[in-house]
Protein backbone atom coordinates (compact mmCIF):
# COMPACT_ATOMS: atom_id res chain seq x y z
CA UNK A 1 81.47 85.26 87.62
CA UNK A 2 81.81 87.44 90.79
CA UNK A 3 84.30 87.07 93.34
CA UNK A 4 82.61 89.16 96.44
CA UNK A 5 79.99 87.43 98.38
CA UNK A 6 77.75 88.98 101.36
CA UNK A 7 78.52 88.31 104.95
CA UNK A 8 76.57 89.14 108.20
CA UNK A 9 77.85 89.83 111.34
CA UNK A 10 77.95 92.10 114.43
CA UNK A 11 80.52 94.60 116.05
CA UNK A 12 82.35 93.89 118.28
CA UNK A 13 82.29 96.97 120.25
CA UNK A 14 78.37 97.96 119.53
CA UNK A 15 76.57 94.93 118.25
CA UNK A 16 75.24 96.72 115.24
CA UNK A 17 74.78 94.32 112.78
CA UNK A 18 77.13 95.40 109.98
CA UNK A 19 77.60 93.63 106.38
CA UNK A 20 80.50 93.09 104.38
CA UNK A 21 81.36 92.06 100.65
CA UNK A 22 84.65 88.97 100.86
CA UNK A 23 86.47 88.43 97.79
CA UNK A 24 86.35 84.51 97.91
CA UNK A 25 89.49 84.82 95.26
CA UNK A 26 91.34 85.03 98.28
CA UNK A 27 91.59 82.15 100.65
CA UNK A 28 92.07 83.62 103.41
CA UNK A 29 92.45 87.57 104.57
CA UNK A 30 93.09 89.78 107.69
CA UNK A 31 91.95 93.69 107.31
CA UNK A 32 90.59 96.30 109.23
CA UNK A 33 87.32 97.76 108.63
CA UNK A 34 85.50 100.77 110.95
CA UNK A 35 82.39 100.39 112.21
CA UNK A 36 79.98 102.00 110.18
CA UNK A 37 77.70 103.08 113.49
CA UNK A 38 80.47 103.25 116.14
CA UNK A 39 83.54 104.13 113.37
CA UNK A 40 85.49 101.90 115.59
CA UNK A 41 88.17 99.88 114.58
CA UNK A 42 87.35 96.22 114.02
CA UNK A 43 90.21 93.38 112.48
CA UNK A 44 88.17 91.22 109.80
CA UNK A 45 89.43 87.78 109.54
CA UNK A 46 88.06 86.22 106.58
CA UNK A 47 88.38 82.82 104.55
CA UNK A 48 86.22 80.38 102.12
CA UNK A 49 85.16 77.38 103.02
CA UNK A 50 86.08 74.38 101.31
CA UNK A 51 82.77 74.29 99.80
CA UNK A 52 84.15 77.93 98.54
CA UNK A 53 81.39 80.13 101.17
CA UNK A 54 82.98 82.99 102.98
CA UNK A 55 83.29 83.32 106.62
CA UNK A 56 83.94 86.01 108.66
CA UNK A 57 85.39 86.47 112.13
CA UNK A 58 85.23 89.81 113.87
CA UNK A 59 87.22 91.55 116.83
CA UNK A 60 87.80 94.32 118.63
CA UNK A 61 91.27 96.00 117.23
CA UNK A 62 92.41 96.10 121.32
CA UNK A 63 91.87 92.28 122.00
């Protein structure tokens, strides 16, 4: 059984879309993660669901 399931979203700073594996082991997690396009910063908030999907929340690091 994995853990890690796929979530979509867009930066912050350059609206790339960007992807990102979430451990769903954890409930709920802060981290930061660079832009892969722009390399900068962005704080990941992520969490399940109660029907146990991942979520993701994304801002810029100087919000």
């Amino acid at each position: 059984m994995s853990f890690l399931e796929e979530c979509a979203s867009y930066c912050p700073y350059c609206g790339e879309p960007i992807s990102m594996l979430v451990d769903t082991s954890c409930e709920e997690q802060t981290y930061a993660e660079d832009c892969e396009v722009c390399c900068r910063p962005i704080i990941v908030n992520a969490w399940v669901d109660e029907d146990g999907s991942a979520s993701v929340s994304l801002q810029r690091e100087d919000d």
